[in-house]
Protein backbone atom coordinates (compact mmCIF):
# COMPACT_ATOMS: atom_id res chain seq x y z
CA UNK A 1 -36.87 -7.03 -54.48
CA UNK A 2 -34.68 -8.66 -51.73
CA UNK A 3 -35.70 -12.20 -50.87
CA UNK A 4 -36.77 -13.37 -47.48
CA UNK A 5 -33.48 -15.30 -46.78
CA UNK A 6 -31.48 -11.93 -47.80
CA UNK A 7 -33.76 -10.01 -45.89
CA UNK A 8 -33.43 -11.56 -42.54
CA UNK A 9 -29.96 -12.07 -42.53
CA UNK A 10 -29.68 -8.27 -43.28
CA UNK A 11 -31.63 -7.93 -40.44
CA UNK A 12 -29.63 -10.19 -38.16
CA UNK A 13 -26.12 -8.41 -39.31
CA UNK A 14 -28.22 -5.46 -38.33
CA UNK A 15 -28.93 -6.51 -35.06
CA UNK A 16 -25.13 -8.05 -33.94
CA UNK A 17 -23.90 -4.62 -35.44
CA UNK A 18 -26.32 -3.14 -32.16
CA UNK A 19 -25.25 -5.72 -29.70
CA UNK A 20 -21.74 -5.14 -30.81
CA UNK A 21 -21.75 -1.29 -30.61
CA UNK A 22 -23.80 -1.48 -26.93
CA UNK A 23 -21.25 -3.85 -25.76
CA UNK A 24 -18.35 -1.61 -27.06
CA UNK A 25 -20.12 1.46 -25.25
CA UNK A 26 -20.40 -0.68 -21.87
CA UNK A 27 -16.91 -1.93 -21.74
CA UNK A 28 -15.94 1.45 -22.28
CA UNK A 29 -17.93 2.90 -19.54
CA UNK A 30 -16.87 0.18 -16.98
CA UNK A 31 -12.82 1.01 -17.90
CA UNK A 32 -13.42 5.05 -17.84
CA UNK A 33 -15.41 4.90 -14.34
CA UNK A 34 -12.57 2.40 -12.80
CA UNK A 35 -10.05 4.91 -14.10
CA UNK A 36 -11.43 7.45 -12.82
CA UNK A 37 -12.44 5.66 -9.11
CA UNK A 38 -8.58 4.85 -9.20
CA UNK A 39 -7.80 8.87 -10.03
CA UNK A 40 -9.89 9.89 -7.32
CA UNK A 41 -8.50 7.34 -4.81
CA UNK A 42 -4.98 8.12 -5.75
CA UNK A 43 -5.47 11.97 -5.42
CA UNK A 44 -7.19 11.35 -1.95
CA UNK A 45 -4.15 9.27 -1.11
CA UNK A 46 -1.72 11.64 -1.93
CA UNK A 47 -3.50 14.04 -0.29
CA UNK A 48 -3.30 12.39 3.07
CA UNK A 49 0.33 11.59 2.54
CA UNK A 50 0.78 15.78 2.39
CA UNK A 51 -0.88 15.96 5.35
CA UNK A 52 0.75 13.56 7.70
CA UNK A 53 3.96 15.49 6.50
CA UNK A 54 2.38 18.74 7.59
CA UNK A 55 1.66 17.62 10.19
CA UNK A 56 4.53 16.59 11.50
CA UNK A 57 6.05 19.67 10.75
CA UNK A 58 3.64 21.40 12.39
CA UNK A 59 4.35 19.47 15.36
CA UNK A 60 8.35 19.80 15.53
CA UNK A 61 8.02 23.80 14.97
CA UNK A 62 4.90 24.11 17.98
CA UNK A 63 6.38 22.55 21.15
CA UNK A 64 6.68 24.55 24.04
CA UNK A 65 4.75 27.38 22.31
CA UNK A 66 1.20 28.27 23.97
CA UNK A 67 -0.32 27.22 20.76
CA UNK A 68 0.52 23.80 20.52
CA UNK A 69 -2.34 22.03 20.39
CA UNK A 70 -4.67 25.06 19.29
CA UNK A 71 -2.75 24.24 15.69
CA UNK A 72 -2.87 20.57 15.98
CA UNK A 73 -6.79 20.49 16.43
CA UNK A 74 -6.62 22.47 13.06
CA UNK A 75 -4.97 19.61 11.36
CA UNK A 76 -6.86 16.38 10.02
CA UNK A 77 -4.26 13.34 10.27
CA UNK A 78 -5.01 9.97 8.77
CA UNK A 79 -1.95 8.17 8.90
CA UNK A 80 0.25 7.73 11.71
CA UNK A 81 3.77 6.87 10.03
CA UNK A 82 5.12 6.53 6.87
CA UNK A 83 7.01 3.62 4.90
CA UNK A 84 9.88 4.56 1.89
CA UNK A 85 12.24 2.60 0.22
CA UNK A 86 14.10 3.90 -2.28
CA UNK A 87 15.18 1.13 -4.20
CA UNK A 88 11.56 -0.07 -5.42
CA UNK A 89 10.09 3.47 -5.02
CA UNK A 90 7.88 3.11 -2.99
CA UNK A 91 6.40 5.61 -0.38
CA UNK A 92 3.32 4.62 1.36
CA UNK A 93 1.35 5.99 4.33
CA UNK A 94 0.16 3.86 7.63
CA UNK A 95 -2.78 4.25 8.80
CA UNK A 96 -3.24 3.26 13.00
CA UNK A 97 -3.34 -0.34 13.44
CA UNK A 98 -6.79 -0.19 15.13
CA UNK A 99 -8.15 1.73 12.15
CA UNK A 100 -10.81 -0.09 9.36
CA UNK A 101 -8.14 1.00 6.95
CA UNK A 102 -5.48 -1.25 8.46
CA UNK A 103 -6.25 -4.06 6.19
CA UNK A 104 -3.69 -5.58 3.13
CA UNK A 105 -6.81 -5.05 1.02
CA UNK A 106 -6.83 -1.25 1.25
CA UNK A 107 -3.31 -0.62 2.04
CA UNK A 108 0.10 -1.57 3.80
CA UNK A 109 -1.52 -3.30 6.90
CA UNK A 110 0.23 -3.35 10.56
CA UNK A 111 -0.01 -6.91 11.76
CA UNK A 112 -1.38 -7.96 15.25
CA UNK A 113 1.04 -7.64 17.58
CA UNK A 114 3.29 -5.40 16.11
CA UNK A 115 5.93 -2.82 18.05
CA UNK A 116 5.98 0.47 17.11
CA UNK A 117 9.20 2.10 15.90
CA UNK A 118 9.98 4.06 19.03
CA UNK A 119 9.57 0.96 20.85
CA UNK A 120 13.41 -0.61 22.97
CA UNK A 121 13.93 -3.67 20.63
CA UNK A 122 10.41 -3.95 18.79
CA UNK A 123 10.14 -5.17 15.46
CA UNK A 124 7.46 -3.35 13.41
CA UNK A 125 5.71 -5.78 11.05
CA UNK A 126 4.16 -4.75 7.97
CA UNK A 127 2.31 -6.98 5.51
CA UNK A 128 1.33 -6.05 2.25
CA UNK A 129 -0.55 -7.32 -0.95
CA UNK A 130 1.69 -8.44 -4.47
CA UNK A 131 0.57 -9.05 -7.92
CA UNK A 132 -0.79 -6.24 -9.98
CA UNK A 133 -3.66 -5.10 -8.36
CA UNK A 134 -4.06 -1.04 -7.21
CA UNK A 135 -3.64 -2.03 -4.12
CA UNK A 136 -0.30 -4.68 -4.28
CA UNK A 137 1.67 -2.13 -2.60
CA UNK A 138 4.70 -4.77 -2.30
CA UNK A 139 4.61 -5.97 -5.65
CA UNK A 140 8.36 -5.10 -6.08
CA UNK A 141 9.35 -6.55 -2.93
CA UNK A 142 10.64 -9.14 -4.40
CA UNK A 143 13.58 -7.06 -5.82
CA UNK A 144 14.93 -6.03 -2.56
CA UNK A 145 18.26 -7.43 -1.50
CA UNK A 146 20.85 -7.42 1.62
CA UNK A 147 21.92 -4.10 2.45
CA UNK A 148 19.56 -2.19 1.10
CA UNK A 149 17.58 0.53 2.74
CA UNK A 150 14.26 1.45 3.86
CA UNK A 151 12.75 4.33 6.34
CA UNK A 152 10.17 4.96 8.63
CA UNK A 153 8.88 8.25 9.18
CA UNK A 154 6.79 8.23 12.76
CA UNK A 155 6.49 10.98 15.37
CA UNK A 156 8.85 14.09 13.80
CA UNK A 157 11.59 11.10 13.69
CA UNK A 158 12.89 9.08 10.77
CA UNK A 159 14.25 5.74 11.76
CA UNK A 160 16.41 4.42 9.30
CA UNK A 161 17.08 0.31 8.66
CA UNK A 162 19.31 -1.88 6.69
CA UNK A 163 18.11 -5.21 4.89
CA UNK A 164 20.12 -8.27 7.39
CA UNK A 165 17.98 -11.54 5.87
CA UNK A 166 15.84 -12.48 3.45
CA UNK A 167 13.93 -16.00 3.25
CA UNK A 168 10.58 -17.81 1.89
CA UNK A 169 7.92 -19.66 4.09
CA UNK A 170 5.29 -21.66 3.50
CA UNK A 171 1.69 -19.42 2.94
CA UNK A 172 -0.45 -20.79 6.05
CA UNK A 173 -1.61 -17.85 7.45
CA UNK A 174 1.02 -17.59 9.79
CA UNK A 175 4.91 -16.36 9.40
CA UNK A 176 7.84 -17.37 11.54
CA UNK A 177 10.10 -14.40 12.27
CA UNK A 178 13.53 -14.97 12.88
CA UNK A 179 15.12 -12.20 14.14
CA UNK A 180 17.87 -11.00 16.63
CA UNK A 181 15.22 -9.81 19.63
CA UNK A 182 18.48 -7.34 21.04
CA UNK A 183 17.70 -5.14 18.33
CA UNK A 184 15.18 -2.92 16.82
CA UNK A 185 13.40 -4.27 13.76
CA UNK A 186 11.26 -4.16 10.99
CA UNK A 187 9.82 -6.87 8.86
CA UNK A 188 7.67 -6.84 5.59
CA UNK A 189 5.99 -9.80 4.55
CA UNK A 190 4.29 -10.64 1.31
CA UNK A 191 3.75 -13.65 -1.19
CA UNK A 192 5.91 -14.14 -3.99
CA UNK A 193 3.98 -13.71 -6.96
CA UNK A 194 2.20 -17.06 -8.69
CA UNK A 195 3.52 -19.47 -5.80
CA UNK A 196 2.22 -20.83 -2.60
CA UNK A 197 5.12 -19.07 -0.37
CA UNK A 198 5.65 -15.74 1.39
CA UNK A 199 8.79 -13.40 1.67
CA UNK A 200 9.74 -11.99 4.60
CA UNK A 201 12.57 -9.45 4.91
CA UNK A 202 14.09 -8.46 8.03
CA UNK A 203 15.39 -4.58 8.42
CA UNK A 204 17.68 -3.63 11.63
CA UNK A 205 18.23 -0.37 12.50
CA UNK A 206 21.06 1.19 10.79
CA UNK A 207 22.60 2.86 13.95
C-alpha cells in the first residue's frame, strides 16, 4: 500500500508528464501551421512571378494584332517589374509602388520618389528587409561587390546594371544617395545585419 507522500508525487509526475506532452503537441502545431502559411505564401509568390513573365510575353507577341488587349484583359498581373541578381540568387517580383503590397514588410518595397527604369537618367530605388526573417529579401546584400551585376525586368525590356559604389550610412530613416544624376540608376538599400547602419549600393546601367 503506497503511502500518501509516494502517492502524490506519483500523481504530480503524472500531471508534468500531461503538461509536458500538451506543450510538445502545441509547439508542434504552431511550427507545422507556420510551415505551412510560409508553403502557401511561397507557392502564391511563385505563382505571380509566372505570371508577370507571361505576361509580358503575351504582350511582346500581341502588338499590332486586333487582339491586343482582348488577351491582356485575360491575364491577372500583380507585379509590375522584376529584380535578379545572380550573384546572391535572388529573383524577386515588384509589386506597383502605390500598391498595399509595396511595403519592406511584405516584400522588396519601391521607395517614395523613385524613377522608373524607362525613365532619361532616373535612379530606381529599392529598399528591402535583412536578417533572417521570410521576408529579408536582401539578407545577402551584403555580399555584393563592384562590378557585379543585377537586372531589371519591366515592360518586355530587361535593363541591365553594373555595381559603381558601395558605402554605409547612419540608420535615421533617411539615406543620402550619391550618385552621378547624367546617368540611369538603381539603388538598393538595406541595414547591415546586427548594427545601427544601412548599405546602399549604387547600379549604373551597363550600356
Amino acid at each position: 500500500m503506497l503511502s500518501f507522500m509516494e502517492a502524490k508525487k506519483r500523481k504530480n509526475k503524472s500531471w508534468f508528464l500531461l503538461t509536458g506532452s500538451l506543450l510538445f503537441l502545441v509547439g508542434m502545431g504552431l511550427v507545422t501551421y507556420d510551415y505551412i502559411s510560409n508553403k502557401t505564401i511561397n507557392n502564391e509568390e511563385q505563382k505571380a512571378l509566372e505570371e508577370f513573365y507571361q505576361e509580358e510575353i503575351i504582350v511582346e507577341s500581341t502588338v499590332d494584332t486586333p487582339k491586343k488587349e482582348e488577351v491582356k484583359e485575360q491575364v491577372k498581373v500583380n507585379y509590375v517589374a522584376v529584380l535578379k541578381i545572380p550573384k546572391i540568387s535572388l529573383e524577386r517580383g515588384l509589386v506597383d509602388p502605390n500598391s498595399y503590397l509595396n511595403n519592406v514588410n511584405y516584400n522588396l518595397e519601391f521607395v517614395k520618389g523613385t524613377s522608373m527604369p524607362d525613365e532619361d537618367n532616373g535612379n530606381v530605388i529599392i529598399a528591402g528587409h535583412s536578417g533572417s526573417a521570410r521576408t529579408s529579401y536582401f539578407r545577402k546584400l551584403d555580399q555584393i561587390s563592384i562590378g557585379d551585376e543585377a537586372f531589371l525586368v519591366y515592360h518586355g525590356n530587361t535593363y541591365s546594371y553594373k555595381v559603381v559604389d558601395i558605402y554605409d550610412i547612419n540608420k535615421t530613416g533617411k539615406a543620402e544617395i550619391i550618385r552621378n544624376k547624367n546617368k540611369k540608376a538603381l539603388t538598393l538599400i538595406t541595414c547591415r545585419h546586427g548594427t545601427n547602419k544601412q548599405i546602399v549600393i549604387i547600379f549604373e546601367l551597363d550600356n
